[in-house]
N, C-alpha and C. Protein backbone atom coordinates (compact mmCIF):
# COMPACT_ATOMS: atom_id res chain seq x y z
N UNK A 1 112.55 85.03 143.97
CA UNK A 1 111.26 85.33 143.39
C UNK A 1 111.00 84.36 142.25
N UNK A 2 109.98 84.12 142.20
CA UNK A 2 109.39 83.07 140.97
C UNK A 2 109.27 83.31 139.79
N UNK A 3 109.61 83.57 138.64
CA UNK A 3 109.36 83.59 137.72
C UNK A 3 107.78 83.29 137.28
N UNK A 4 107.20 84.42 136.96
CA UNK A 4 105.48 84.44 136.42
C UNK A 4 105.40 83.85 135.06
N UNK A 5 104.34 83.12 134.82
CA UNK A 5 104.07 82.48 133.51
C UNK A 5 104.59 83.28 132.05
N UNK A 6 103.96 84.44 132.31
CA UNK A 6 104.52 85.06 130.98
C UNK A 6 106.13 85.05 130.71
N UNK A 7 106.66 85.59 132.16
CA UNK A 7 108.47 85.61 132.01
C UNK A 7 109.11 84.23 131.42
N UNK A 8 108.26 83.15 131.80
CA UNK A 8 109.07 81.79 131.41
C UNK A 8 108.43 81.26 129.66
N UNK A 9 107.15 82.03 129.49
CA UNK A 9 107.16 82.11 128.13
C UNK A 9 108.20 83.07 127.36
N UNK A 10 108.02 84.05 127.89
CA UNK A 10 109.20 84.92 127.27
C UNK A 10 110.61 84.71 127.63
N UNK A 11 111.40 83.66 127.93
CA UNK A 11 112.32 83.37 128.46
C UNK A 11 112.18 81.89 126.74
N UNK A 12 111.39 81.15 127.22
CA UNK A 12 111.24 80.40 126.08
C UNK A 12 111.38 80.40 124.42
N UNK A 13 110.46 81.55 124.53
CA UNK A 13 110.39 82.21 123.04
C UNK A 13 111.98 83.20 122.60
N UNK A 14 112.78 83.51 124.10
CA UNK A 14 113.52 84.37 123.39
C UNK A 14 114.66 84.42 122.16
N UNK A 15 114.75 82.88 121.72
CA UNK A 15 116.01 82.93 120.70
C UNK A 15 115.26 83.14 119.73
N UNK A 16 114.00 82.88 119.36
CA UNK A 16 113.06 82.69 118.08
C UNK A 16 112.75 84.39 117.96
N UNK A 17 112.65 85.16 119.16
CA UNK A 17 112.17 86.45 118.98
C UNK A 17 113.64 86.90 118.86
N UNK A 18 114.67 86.76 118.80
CA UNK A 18 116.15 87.65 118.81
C UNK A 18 116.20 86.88 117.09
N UNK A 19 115.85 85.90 116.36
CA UNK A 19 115.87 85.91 115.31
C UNK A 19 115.21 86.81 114.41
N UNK A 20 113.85 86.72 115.02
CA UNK A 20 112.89 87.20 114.41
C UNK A 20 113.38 89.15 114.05
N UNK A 21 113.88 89.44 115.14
CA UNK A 21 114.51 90.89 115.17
C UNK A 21 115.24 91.08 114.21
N UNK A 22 116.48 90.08 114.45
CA UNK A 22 117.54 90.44 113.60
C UNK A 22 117.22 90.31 112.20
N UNK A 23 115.97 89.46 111.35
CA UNK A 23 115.29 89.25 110.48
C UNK A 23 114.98 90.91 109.95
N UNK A 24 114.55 91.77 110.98
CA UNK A 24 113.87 93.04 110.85
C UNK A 24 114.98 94.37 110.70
N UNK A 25 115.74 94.19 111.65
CA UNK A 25 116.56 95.00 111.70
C UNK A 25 118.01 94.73 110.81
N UNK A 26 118.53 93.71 110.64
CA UNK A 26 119.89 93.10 109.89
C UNK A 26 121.17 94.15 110.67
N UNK A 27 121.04 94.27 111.76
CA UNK A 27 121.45 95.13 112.83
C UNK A 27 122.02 94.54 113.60
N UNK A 28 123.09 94.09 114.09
CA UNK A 28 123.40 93.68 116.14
C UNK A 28 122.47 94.31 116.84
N UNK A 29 122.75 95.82 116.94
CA UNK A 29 122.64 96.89 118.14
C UNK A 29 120.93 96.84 117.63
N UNK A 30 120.68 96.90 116.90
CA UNK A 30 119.17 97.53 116.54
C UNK A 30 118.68 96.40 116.93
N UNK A 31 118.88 94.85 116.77
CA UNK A 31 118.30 93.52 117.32
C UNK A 31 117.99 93.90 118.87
N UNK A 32 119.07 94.25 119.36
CA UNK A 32 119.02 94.43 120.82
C UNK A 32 118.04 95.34 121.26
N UNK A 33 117.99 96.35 120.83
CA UNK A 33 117.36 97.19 121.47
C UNK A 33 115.91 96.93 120.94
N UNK A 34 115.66 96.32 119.75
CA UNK A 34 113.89 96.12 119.57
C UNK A 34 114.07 95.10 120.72
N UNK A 35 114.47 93.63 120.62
CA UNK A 35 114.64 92.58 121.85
C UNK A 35 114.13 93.26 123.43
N UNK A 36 115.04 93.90 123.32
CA UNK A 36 114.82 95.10 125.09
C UNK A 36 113.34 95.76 124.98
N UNK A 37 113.21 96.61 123.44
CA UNK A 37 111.87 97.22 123.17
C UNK A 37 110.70 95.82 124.06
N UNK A 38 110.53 95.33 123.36
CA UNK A 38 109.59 94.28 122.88
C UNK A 38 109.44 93.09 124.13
N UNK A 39 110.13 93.27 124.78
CA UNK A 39 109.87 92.22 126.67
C UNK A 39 109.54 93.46 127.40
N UNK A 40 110.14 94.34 127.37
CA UNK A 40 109.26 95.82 127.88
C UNK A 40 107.78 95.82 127.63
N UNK A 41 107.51 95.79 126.76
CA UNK A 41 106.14 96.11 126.09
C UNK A 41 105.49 94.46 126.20
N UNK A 42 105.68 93.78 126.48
CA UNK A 42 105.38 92.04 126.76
C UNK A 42 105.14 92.47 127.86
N UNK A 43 106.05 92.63 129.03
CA UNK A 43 106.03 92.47 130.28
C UNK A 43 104.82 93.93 131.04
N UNK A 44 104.97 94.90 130.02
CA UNK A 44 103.70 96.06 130.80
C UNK A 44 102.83 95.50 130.28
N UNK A 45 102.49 94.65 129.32
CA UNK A 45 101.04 94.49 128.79
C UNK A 45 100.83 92.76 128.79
N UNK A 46 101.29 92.87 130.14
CA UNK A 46 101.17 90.62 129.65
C UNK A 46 99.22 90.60 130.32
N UNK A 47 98.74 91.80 130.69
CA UNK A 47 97.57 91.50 131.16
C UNK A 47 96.74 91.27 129.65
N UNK A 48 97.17 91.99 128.48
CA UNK A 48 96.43 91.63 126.99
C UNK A 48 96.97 90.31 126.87
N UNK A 49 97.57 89.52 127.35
CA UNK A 49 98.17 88.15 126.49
C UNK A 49 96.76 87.23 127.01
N UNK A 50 96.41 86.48 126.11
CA UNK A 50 94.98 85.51 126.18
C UNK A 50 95.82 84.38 126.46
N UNK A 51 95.37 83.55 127.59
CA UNK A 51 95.94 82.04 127.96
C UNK A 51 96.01 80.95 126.94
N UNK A 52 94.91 81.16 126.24
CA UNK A 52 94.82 80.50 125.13
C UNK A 52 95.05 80.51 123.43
N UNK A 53 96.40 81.89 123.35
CA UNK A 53 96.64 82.04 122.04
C UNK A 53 97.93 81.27 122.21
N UNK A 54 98.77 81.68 121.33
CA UNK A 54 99.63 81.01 121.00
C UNK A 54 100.61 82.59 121.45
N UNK A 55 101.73 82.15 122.17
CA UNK A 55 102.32 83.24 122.59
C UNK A 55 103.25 83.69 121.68
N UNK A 56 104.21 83.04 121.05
CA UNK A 56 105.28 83.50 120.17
C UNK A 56 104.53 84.44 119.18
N UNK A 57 103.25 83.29 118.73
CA UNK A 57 102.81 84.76 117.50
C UNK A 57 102.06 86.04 117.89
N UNK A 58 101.75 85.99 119.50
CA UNK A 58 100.88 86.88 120.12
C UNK A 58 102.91 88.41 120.29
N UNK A 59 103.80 87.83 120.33
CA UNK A 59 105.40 88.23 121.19
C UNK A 59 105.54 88.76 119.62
N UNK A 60 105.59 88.09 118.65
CA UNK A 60 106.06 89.14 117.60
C UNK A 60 105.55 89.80 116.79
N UNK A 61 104.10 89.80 117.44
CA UNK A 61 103.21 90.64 116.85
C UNK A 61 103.19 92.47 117.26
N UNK A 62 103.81 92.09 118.62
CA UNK A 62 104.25 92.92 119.32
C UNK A 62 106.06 93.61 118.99
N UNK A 63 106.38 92.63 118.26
CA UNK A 63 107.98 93.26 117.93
C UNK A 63 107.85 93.61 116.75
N UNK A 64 106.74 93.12 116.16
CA UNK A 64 106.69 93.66 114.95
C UNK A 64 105.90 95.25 114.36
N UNK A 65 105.11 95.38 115.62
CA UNK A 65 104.11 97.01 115.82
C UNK A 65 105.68 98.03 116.42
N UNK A 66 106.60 97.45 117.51
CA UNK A 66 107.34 97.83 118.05
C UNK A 66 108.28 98.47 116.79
N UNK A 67 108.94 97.24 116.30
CA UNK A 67 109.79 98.09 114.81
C UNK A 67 109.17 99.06 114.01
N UNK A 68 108.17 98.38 113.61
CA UNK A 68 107.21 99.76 112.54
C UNK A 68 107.37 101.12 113.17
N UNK A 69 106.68 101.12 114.86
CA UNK A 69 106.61 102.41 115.26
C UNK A 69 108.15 103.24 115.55
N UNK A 70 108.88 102.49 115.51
CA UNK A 70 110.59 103.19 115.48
C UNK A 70 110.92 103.21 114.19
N UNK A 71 110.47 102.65 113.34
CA UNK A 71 111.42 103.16 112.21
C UNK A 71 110.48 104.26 111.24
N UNK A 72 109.03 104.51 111.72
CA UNK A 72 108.09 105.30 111.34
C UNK A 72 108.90 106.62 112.17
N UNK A 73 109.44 106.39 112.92
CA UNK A 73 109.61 107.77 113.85
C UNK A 73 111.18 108.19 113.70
N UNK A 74 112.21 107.14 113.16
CA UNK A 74 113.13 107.59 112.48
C UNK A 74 112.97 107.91 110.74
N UNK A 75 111.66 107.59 110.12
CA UNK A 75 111.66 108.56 109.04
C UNK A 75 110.54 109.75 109.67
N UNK A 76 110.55 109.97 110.38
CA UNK A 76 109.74 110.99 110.42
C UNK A 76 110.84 112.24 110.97
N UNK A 77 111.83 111.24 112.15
CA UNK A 77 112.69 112.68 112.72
C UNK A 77 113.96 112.97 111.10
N UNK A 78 114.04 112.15 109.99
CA UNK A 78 114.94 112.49 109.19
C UNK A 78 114.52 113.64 108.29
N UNK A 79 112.80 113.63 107.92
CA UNK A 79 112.59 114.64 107.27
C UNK A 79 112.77 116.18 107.90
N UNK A 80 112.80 116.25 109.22
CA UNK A 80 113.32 117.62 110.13
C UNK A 80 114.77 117.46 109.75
N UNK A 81 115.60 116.34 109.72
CA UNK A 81 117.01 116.67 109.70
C UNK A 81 117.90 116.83 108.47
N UNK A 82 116.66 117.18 107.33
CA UNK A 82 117.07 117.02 106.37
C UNK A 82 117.45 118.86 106.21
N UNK A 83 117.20 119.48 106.87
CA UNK A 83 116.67 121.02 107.20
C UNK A 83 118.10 121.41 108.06
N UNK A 84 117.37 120.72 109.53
CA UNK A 84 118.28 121.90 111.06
C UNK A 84 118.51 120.93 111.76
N UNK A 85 119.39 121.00 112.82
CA UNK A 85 119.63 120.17 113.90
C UNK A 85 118.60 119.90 114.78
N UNK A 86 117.93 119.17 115.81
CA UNK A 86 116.65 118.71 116.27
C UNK A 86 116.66 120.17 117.09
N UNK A 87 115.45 120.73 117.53
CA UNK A 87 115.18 122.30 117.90
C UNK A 87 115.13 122.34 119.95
N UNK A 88 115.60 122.75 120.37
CA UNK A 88 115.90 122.59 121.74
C UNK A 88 114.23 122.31 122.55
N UNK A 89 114.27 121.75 124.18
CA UNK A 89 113.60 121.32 124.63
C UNK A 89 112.46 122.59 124.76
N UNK A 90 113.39 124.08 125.12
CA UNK A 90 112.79 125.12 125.86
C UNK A 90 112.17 125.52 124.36
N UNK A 91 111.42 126.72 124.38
CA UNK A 91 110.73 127.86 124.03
C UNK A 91 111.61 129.02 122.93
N UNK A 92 113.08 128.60 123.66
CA UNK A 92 114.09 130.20 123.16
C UNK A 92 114.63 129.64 121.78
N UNK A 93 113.82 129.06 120.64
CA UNK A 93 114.53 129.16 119.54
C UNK A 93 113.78 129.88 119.17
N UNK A 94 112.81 131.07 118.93
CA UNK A 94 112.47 132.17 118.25
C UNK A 94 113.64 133.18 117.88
N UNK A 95 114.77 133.22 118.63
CA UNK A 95 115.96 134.03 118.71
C UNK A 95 117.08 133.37 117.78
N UNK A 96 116.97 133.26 116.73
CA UNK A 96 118.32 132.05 115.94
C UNK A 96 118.96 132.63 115.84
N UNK A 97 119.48 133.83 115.80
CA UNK A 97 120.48 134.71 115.29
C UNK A 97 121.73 134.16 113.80
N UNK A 98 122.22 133.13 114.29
CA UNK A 98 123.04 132.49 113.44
C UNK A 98 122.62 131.34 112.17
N UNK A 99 121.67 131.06 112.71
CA UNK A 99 120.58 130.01 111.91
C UNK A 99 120.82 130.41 110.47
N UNK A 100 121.12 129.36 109.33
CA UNK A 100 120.70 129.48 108.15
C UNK A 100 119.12 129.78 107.89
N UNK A 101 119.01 130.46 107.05
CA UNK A 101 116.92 131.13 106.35
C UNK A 101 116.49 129.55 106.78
N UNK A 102 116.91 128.32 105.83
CA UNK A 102 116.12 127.57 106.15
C UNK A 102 115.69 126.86 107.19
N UNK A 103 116.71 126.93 108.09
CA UNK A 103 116.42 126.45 109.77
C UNK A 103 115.10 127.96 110.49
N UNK A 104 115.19 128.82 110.04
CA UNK A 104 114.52 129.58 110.45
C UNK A 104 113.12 129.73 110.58
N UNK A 105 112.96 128.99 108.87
CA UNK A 105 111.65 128.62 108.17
C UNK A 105 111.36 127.47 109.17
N UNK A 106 111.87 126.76 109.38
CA UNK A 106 111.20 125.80 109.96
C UNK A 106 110.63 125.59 111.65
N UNK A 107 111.14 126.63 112.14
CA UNK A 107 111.41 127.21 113.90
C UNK A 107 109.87 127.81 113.47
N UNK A 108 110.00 128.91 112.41
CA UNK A 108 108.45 129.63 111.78
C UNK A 108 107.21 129.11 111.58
N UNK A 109 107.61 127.65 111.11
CA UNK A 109 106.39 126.40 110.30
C UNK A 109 106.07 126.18 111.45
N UNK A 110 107.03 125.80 112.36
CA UNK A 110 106.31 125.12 113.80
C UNK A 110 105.39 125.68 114.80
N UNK A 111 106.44 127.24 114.81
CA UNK A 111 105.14 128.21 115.91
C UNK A 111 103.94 128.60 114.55
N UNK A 112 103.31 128.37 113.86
CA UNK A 112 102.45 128.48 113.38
C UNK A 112 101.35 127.38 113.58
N UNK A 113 101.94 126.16 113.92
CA UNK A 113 101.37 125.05 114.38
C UNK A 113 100.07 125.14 115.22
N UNK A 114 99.14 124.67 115.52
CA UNK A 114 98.55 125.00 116.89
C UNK A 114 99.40 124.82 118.01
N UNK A 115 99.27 125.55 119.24
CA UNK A 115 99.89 125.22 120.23
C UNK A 115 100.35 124.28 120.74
N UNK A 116 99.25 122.95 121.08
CA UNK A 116 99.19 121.86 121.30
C UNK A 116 100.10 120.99 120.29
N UNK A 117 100.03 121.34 118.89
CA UNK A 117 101.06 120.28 118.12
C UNK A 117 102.27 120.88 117.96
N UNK A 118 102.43 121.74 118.22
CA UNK A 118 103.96 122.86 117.97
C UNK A 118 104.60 122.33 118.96
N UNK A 119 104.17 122.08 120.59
CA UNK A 119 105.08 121.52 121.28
C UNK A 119 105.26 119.97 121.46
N UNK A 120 104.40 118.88 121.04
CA UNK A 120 104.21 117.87 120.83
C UNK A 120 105.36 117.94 119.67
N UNK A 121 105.18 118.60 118.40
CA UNK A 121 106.13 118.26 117.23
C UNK A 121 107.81 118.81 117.98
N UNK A 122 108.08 119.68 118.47
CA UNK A 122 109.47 120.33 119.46
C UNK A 122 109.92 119.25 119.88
N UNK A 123 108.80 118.58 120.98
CA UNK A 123 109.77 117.38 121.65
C UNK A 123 110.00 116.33 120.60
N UNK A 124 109.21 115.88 120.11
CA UNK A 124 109.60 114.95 119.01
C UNK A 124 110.75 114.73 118.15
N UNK A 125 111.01 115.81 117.57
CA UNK A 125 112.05 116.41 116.55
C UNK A 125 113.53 116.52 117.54
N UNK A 126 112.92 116.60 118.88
CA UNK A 126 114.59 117.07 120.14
C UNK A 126 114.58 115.38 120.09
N UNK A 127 113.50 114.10 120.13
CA UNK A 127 114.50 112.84 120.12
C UNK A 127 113.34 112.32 121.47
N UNK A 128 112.50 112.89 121.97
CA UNK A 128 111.09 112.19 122.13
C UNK A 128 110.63 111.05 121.90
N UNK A 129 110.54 110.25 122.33
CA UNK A 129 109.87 108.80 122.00
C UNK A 129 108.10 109.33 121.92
N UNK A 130 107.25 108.61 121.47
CA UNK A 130 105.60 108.97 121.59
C UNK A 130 105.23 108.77 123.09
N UNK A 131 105.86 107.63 123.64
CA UNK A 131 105.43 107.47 124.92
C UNK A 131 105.76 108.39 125.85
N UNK A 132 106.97 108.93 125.92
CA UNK A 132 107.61 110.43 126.79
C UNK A 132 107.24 111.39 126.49
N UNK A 133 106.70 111.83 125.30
CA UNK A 133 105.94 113.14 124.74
C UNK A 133 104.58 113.04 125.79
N UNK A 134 103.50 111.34 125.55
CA UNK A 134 102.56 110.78 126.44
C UNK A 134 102.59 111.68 127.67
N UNK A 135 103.97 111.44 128.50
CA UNK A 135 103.78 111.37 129.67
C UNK A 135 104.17 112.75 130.12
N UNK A 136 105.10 113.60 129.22
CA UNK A 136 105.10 115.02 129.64
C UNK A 136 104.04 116.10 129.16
N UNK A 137 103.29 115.15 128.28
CA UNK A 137 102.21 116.34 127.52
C UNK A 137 100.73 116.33 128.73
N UNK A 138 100.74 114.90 128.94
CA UNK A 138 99.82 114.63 130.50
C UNK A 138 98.54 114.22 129.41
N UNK A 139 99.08 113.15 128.24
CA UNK A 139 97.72 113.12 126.85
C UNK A 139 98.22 111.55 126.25
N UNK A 140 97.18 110.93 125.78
CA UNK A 140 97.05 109.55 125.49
C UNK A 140 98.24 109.41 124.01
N UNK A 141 98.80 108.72 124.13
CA UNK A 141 99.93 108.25 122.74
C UNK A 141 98.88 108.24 121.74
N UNK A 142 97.89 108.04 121.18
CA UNK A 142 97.22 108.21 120.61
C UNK A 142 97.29 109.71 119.80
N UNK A 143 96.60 110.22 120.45
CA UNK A 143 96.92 111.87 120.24
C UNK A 143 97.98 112.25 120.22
N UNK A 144 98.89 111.92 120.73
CA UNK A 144 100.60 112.88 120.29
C UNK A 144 100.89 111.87 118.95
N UNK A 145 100.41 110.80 118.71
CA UNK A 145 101.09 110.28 117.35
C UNK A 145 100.27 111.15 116.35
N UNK A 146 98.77 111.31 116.44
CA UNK A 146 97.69 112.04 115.56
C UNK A 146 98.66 113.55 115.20
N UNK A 147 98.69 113.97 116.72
CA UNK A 147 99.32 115.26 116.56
C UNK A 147 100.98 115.36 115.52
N UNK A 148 101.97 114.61 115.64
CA UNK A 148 102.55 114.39 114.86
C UNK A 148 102.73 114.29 113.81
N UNK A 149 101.93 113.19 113.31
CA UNK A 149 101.30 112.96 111.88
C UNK A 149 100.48 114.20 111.40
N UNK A 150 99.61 115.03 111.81
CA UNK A 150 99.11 116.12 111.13
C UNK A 150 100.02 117.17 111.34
N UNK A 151 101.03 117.52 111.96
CA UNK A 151 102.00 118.31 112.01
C UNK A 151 103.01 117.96 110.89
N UNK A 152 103.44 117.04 111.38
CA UNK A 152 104.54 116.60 109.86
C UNK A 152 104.02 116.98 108.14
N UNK A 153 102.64 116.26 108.47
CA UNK A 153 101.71 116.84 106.90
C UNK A 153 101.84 118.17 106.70
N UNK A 154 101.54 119.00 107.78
CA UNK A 154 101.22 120.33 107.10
C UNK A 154 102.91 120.88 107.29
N UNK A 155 103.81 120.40 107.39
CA UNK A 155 105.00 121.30 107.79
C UNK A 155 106.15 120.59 106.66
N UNK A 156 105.20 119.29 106.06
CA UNK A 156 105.91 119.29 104.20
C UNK A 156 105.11 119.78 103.61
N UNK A 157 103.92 120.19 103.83
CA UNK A 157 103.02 121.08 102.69
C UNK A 157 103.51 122.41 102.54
N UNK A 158 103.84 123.12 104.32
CA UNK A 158 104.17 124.45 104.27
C UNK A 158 106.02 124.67 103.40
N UNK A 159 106.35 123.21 103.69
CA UNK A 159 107.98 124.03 103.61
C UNK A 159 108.84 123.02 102.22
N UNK A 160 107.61 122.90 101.38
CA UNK A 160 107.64 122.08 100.29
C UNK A 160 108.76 122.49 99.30
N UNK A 161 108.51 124.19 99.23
CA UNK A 161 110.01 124.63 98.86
C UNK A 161 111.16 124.49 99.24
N UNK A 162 111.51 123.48 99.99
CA UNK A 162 113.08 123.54 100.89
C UNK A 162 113.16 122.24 100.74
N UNK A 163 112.00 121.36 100.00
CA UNK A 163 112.18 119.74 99.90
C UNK A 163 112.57 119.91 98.54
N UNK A 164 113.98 119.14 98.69
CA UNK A 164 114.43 118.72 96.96
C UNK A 164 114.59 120.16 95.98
């Protein structure tokens, strides 16, 4: 099979973009996996690449939205873990029995949520990417990040006593 224009740009660009990573991350493993992130997200969306930009800065413009949105979503799953362990996939944590008060409070903050962001925020917090929340919620990444973000707000507003 032939190698398509974009693959042999991105084949080109790749030592400058595995710098550019490791620049971001100061990581091995974390280089790699934005690297992996970021030709993923090149390769589903090479139909946005314009023939006439300049590709490297069009490639890490894209590794660079890519890092933000992972390390936005590892401070977002740390403020839950600062609490309880991430809250199971199903429905049955209303039942904690053993749960410390403050893991309890927070099982509480969530079903208070609207419906729609209570289970959007569940999967998230279990280790959810935005795009797999996307595709099991059957709703645009857009909206499960919105939903997130106004969930997270109101669930340090509600549980402000248990911060610090």
């Amino acid at each position: 099979m032939e190698p398509t224009d974009i693959e042999r740009q991105l084949l080109k660009a790749s030592k400058k973009l595995r710098d550019y990573a490791y620049s971001l991350t100061h990581d091995l493993d974390r280089t790699d996996d934005l690297l992996q992130e970021t030709f993923l997200r090149i390769l589903n969306n090479a139909h946005n690449y314009k023939e006439r930009g300049h590709f490297y800065a069009w490639a890490s413009k894209v590794m660079h939205n890519a890092f933000l949105n992972n390390t936005k979503h590892e401070e977002d799953t740390t403020f839950i873990e600062e609490f309880a362990t991430p809250l199971p996939d199903d429905e049955s944590h209303t039942h904690c029995g053993d749960t410390p008060t403050g893991v309890k409070e927070i099982y509480k903050a969530i079903d208070n949520l609207p419906e729609k962001s209570a289970k959007a925020m569940r999967l998230f917090i279990s280790g959810h990417k935005y795009i797999e929340i996307s595709v099991i919620m059957q709703i645009p990444i857009g909206t499960v990040k919105t939903r997130i973000n106004k969930s997270r707000e109101k669930l340090k507003k509600d549980l402000k006593d248990y911060l610090n």
